[in-house]
PDB file of N, CA and C in Angstrom:
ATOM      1  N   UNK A   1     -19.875  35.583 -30.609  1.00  0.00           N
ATOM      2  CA  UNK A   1     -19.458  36.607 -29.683  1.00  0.00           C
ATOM      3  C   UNK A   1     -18.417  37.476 -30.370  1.00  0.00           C
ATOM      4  N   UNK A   2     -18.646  38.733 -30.435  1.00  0.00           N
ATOM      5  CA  UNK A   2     -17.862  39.824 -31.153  1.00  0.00           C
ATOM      6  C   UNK A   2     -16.762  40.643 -29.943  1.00  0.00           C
ATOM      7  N   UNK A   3     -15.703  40.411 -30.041  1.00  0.00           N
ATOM      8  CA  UNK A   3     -15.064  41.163 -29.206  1.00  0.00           C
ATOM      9  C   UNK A   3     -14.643  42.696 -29.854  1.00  0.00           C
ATOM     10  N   UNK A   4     -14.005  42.484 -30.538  1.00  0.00           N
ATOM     11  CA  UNK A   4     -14.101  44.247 -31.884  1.00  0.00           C
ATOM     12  C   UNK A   4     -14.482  43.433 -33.406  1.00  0.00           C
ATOM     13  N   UNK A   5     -14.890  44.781 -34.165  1.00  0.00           N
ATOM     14  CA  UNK A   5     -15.327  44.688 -35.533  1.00  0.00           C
ATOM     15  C   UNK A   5     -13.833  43.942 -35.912  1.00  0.00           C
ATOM     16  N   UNK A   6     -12.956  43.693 -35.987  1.00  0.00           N
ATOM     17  CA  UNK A   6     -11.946  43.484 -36.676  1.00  0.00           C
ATOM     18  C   UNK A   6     -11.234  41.658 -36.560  1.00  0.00           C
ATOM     19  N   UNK A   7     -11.720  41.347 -35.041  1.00  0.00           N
ATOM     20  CA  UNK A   7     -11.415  40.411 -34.554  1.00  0.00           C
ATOM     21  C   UNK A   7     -12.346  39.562 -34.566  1.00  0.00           C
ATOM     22  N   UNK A   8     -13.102  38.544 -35.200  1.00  0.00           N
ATOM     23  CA  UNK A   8     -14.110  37.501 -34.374  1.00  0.00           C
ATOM     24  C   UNK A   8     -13.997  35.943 -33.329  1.00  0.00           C
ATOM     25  N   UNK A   9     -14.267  35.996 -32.272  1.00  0.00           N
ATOM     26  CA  UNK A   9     -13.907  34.836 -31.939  1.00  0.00           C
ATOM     27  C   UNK A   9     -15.089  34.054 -32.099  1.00  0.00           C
ATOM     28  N   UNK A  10     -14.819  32.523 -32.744  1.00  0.00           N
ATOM     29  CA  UNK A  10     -16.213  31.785 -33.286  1.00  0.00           C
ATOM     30  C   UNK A  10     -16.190  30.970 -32.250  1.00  0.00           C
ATOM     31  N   UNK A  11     -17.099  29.689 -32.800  1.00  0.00           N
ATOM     32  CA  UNK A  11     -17.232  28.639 -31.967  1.00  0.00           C
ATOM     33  C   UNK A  11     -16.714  27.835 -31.673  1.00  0.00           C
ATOM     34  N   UNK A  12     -15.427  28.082 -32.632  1.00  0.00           N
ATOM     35  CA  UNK A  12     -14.740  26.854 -32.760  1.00  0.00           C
ATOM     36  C   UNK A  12     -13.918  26.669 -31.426  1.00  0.00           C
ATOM     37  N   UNK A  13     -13.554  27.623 -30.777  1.00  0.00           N
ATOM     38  CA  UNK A  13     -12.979  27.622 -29.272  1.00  0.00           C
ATOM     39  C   UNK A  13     -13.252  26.976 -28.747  1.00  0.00           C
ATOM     40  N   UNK A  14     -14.629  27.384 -28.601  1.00  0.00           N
ATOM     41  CA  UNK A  14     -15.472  26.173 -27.871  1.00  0.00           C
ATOM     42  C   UNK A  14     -15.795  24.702 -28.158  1.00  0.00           C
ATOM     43  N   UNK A  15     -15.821  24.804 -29.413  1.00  0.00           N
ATOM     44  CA  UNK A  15     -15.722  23.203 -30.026  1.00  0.00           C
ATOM     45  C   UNK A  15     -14.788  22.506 -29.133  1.00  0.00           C
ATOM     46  N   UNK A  16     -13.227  23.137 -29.566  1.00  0.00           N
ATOM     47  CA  UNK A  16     -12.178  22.697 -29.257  1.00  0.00           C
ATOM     48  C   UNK A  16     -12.169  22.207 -27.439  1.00  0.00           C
ATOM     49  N   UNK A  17     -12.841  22.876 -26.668  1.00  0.00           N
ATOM     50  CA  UNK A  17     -12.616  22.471 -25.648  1.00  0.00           C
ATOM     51  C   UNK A  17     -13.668  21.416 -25.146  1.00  0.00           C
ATOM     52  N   UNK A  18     -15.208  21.715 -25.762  1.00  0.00           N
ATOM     53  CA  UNK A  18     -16.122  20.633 -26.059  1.00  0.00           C
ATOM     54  C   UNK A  18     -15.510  18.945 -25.905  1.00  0.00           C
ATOM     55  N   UNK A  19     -14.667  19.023 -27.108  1.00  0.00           N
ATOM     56  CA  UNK A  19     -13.784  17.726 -27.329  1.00  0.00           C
ATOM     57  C   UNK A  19     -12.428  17.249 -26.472  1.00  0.00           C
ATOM     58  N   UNK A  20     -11.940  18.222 -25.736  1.00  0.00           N
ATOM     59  CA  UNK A  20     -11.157  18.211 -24.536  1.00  0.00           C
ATOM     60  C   UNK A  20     -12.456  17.295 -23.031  1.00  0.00           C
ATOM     61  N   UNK A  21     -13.519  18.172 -22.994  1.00  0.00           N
ATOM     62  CA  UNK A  21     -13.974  17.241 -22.307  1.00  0.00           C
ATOM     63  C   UNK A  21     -14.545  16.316 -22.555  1.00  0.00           C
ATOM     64  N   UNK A  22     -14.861  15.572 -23.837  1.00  0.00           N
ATOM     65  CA  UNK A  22     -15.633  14.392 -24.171  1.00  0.00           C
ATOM     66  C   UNK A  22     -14.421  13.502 -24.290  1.00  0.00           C
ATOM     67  N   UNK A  23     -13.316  13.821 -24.171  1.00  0.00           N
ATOM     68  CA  UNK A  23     -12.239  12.886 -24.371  1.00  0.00           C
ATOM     69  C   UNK A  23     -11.607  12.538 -22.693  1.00  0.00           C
ATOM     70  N   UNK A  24     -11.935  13.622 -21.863  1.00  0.00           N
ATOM     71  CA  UNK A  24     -11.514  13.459 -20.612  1.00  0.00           C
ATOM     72  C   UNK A  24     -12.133  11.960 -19.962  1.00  0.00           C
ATOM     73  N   UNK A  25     -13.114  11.275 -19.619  1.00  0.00           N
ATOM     74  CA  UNK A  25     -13.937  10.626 -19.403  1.00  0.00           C
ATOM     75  C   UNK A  25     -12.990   9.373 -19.844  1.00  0.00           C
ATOM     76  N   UNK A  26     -12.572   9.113 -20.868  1.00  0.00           N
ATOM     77  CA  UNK A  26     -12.016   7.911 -21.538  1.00  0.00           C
ATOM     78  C   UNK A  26     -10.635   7.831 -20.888  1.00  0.00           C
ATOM     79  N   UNK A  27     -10.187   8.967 -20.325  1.00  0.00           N
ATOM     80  CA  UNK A  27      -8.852   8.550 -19.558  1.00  0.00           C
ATOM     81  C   UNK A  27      -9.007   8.657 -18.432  1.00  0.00           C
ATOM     82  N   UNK A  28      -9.708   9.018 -17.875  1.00  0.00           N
ATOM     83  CA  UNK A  28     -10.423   8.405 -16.266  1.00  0.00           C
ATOM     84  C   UNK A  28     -10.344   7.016 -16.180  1.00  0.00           C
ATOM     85  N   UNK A  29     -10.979   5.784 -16.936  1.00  0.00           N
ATOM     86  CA  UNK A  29     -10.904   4.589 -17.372  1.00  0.00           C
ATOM     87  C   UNK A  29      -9.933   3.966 -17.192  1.00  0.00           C
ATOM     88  N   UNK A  30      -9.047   4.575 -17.354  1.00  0.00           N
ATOM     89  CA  UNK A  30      -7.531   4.069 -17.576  1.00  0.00           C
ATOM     90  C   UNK A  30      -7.159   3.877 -16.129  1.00  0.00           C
ATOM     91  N   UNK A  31      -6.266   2.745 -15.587  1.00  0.00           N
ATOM     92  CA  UNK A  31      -6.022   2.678 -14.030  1.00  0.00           C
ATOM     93  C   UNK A  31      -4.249   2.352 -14.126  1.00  0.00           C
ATOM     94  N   UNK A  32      -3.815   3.086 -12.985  1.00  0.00           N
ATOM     95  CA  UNK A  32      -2.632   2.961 -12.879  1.00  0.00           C
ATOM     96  C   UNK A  32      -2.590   0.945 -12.230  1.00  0.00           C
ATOM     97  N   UNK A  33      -1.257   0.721 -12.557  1.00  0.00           N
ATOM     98  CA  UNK A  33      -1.270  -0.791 -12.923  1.00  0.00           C
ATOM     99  C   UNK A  33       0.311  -1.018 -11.944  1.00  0.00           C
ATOM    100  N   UNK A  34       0.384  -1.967 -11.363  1.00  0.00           N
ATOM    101  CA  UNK A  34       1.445  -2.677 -10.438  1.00  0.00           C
ATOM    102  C   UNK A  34       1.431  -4.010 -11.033  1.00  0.00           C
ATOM    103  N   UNK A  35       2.845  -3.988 -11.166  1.00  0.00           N
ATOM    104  CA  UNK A  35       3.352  -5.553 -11.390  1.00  0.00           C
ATOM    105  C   UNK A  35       5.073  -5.880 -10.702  1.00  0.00           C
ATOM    106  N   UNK A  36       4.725  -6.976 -10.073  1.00  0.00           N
ATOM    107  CA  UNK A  36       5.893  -7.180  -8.953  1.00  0.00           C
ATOM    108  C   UNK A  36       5.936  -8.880  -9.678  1.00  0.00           C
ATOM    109  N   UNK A  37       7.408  -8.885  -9.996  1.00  0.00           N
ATOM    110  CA  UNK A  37       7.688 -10.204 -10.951  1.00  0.00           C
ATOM    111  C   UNK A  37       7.568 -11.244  -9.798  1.00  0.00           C
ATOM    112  N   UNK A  38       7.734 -12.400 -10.252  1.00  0.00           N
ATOM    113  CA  UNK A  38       7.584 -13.449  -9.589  1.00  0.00           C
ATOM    114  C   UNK A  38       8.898 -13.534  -8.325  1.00  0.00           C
ATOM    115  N   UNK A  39      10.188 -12.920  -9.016  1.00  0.00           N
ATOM    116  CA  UNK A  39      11.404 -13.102  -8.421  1.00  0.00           C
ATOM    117  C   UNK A  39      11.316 -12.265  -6.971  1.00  0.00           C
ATOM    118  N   UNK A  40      10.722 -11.424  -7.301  1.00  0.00           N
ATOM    119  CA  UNK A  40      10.542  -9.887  -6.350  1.00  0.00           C
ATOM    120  C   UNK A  40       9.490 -10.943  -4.885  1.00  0.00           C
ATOM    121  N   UNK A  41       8.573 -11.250  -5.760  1.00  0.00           N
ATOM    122  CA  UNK A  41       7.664 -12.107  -4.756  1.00  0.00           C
ATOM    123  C   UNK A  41       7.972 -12.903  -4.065  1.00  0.00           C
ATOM    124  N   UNK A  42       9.151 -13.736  -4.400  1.00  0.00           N
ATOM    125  CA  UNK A  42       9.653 -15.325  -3.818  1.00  0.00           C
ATOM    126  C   UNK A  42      10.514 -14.547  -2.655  1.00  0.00           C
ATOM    127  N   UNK A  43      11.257 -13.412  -3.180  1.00  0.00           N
ATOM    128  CA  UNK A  43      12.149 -12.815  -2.251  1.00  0.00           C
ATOM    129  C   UNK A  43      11.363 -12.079  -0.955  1.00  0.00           C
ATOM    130  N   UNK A  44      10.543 -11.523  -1.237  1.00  0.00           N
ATOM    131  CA  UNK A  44       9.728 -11.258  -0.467  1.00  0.00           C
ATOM    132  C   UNK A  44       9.065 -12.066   0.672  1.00  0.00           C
ATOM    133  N   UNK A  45       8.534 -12.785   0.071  1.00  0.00           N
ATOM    134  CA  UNK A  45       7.507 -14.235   1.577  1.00  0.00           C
ATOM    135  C   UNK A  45       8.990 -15.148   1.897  1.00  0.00           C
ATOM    136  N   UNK A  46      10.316 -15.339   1.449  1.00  0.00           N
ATOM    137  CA  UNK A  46      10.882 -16.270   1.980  1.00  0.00           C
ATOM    138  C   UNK A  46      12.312 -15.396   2.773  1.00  0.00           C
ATOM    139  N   UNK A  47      12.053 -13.712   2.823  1.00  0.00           N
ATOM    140  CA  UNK A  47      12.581 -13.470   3.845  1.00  0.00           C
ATOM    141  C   UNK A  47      13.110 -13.862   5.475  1.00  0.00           C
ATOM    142  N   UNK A  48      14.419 -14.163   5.670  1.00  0.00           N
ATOM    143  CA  UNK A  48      14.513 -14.925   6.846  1.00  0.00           C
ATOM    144  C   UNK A  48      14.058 -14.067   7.883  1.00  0.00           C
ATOM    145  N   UNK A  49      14.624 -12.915   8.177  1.00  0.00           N
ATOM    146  CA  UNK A  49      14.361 -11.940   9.346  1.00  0.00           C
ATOM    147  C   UNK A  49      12.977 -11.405   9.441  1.00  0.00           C
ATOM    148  N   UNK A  50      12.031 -11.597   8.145  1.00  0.00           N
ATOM    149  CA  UNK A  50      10.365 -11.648   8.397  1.00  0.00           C
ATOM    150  C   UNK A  50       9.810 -13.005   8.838  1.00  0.00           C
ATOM    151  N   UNK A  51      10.381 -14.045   8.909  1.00  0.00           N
ATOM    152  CA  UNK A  51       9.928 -15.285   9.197  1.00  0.00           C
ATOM    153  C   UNK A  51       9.910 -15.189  10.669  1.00  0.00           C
ATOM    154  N   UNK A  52      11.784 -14.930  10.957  1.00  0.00           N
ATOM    155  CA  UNK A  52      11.804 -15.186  12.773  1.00  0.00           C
ATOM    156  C   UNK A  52      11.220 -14.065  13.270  1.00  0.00           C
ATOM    157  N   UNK A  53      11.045 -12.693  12.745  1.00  0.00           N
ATOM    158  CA  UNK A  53      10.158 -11.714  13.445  1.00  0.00           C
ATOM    159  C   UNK A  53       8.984 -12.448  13.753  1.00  0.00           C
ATOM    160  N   UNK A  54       8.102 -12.694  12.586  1.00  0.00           N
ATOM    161  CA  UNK A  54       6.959 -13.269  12.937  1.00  0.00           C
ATOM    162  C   UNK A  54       6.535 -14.518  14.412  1.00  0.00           C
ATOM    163  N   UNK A  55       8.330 -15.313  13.888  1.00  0.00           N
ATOM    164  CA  UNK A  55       7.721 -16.600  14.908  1.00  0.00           C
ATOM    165  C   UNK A  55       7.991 -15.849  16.139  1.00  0.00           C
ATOM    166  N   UNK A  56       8.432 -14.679  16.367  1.00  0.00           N
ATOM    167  CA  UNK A  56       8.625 -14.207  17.930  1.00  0.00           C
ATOM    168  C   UNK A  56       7.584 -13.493  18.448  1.00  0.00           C
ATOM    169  N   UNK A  57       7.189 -13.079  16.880  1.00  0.00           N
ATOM    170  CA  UNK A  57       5.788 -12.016  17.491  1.00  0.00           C
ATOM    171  C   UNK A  57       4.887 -13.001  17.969  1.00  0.00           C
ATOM    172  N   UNK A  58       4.601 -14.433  17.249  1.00  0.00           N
ATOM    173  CA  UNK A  58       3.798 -15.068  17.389  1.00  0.00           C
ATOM    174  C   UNK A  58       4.175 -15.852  19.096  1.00  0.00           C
ATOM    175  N   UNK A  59       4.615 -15.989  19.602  1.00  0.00           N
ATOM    176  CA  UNK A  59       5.721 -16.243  20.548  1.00  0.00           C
ATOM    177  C   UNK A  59       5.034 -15.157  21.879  1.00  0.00           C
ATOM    178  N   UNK A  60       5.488 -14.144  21.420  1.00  0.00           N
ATOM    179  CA  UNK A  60       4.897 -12.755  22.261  1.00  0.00           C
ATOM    180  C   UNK A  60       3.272 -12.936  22.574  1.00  0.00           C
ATOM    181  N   UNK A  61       2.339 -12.881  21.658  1.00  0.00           N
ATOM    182  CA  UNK A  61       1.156 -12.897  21.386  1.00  0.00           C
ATOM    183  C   UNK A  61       0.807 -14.020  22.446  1.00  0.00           C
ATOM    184  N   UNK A  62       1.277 -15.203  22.469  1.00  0.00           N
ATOM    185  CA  UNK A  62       0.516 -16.476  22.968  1.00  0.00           C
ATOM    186  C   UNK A  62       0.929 -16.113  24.507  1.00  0.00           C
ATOM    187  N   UNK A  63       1.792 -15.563  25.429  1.00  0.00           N
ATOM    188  CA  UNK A  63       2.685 -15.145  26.439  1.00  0.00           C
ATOM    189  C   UNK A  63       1.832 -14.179  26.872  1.00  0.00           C
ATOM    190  N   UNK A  64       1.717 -13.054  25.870  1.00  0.00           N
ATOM    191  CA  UNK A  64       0.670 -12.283  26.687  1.00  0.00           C
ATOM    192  C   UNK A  64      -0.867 -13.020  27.110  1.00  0.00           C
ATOM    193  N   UNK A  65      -1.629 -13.180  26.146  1.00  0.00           N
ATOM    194  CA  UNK A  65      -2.806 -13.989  25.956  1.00  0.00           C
ATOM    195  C   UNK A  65      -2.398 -15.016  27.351  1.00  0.00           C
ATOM    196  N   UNK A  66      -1.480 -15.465  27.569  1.00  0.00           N
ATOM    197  CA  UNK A  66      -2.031 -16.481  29.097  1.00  0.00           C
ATOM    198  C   UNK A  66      -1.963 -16.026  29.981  1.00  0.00           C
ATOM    199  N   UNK A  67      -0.860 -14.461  30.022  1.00  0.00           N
ATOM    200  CA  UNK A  67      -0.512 -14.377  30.997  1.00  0.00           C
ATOM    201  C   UNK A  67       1.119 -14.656  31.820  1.00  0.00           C
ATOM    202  N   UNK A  68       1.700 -15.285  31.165  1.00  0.00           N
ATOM    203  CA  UNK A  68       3.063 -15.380  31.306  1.00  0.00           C
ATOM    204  C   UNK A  68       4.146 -14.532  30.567  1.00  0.00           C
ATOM    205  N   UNK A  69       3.553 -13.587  30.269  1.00  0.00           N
ATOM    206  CA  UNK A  69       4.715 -12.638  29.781  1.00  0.00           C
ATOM    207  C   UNK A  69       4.643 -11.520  31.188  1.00  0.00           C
ATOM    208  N   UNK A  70       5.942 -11.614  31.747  1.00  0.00           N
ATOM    209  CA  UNK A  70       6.891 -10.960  32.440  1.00  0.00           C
ATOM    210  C   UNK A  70       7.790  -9.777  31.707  1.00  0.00           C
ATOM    211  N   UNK A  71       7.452  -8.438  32.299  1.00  0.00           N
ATOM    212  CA  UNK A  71       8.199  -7.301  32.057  1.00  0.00           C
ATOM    213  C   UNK A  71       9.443  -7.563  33.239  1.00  0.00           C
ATOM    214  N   UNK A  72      10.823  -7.079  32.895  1.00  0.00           N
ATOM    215  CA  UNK A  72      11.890  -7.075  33.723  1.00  0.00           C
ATOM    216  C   UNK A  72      12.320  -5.498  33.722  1.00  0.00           C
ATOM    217  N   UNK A  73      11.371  -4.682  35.003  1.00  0.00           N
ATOM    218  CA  UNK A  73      11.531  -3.627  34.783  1.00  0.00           C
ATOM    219  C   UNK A  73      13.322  -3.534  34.989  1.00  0.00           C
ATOM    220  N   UNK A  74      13.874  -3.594  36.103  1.00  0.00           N
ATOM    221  CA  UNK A  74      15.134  -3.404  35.448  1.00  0.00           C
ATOM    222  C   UNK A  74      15.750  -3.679  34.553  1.00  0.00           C
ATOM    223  N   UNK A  75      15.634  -4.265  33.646  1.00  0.00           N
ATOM    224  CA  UNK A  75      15.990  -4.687  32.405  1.00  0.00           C
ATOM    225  C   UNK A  75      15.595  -3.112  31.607  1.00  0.00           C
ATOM    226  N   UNK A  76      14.329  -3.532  31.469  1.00  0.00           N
ATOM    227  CA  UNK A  76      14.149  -2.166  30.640  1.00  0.00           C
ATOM    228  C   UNK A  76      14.903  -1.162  31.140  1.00  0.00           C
ATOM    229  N   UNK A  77      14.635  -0.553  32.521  1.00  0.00           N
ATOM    230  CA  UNK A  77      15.285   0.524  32.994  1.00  0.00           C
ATOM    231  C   UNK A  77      17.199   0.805  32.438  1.00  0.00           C
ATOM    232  N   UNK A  78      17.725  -0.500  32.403  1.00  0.00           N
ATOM    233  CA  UNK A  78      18.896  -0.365  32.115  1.00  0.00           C
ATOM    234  C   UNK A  78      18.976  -0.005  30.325  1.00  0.00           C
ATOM    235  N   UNK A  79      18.017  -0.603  29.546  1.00  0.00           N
ATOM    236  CA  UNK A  79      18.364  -0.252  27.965  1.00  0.00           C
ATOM    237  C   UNK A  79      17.712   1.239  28.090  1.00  0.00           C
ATOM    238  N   UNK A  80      16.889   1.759  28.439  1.00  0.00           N
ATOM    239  CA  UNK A  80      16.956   3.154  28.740  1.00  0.00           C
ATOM    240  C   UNK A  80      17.715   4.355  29.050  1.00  0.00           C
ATOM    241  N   UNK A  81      18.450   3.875  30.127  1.00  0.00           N
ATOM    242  CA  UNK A  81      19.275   4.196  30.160  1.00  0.00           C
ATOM    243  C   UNK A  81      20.948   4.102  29.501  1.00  0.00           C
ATOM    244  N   UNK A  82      20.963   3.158  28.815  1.00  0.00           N
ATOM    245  CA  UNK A  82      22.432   3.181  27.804  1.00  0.00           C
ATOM    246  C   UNK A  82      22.315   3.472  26.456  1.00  0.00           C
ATOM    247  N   UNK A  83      20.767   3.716  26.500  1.00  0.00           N
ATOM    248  CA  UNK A  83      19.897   4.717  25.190  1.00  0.00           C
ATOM    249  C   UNK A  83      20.479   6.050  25.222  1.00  0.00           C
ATOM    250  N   UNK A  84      20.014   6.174  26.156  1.00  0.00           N
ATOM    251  CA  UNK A  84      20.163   8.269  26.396  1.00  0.00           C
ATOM    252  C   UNK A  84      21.789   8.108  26.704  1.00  0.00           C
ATOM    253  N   UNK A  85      22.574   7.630  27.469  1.00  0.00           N
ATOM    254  CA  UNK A  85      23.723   7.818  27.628  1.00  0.00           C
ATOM    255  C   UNK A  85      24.729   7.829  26.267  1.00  0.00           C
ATOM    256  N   UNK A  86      24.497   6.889  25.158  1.00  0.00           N
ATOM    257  CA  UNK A  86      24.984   6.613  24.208  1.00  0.00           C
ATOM    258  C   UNK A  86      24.596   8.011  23.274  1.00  0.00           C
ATOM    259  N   UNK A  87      23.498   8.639  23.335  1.00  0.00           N
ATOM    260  CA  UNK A  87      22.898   9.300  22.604  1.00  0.00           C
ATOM    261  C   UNK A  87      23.573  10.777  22.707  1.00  0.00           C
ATOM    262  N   UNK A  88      23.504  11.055  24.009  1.00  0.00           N
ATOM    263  CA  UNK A  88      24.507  12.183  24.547  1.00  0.00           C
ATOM    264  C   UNK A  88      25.577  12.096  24.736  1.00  0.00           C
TER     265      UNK A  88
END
């Protein structure tokens, strides 16, 4: 391809980018990688405040499921209200 008599652009342009995409493909391959040490892990599952969350959720769950979980609407009504009061 001749752009002026003075200038030629060859193939090699194109080569060059040819090999830009035959090389693209090989770093696709490549996968981003996570590693969480052992210490990170132990700290993790032997969290106390994820343990008793759990045993309450689990707690909650069985309460609803029979049927013996009781809402105390005034109860609620009152943390509602010292919500917004506190807030404003």
């Amino acid at each position: 391809m001749e752009i002026n008599p003075y200038r030629r652009v060859g193939n090699h342009m194109y080569q060059k980018q040819a090999e830009k995409m035959e090389a693209l493909p090989k770093k696709a391959l490549k996968r981003d990688q996570l590693q969480i040490s052992t210490e990170a892990l132990k700290l993790q599952q032997t969290n106390p405040l994820v343990t008793e969350r759990q045993v309450r959720v689990n707690e909650l769950k069985k309460q609803v499921e029979s049927g013996e979980y009781k809402v105390n609407p005034e109860k609620v009504a009152q943390a509602f209200y010292d919500y917004w009061n506190d807030k404003f």
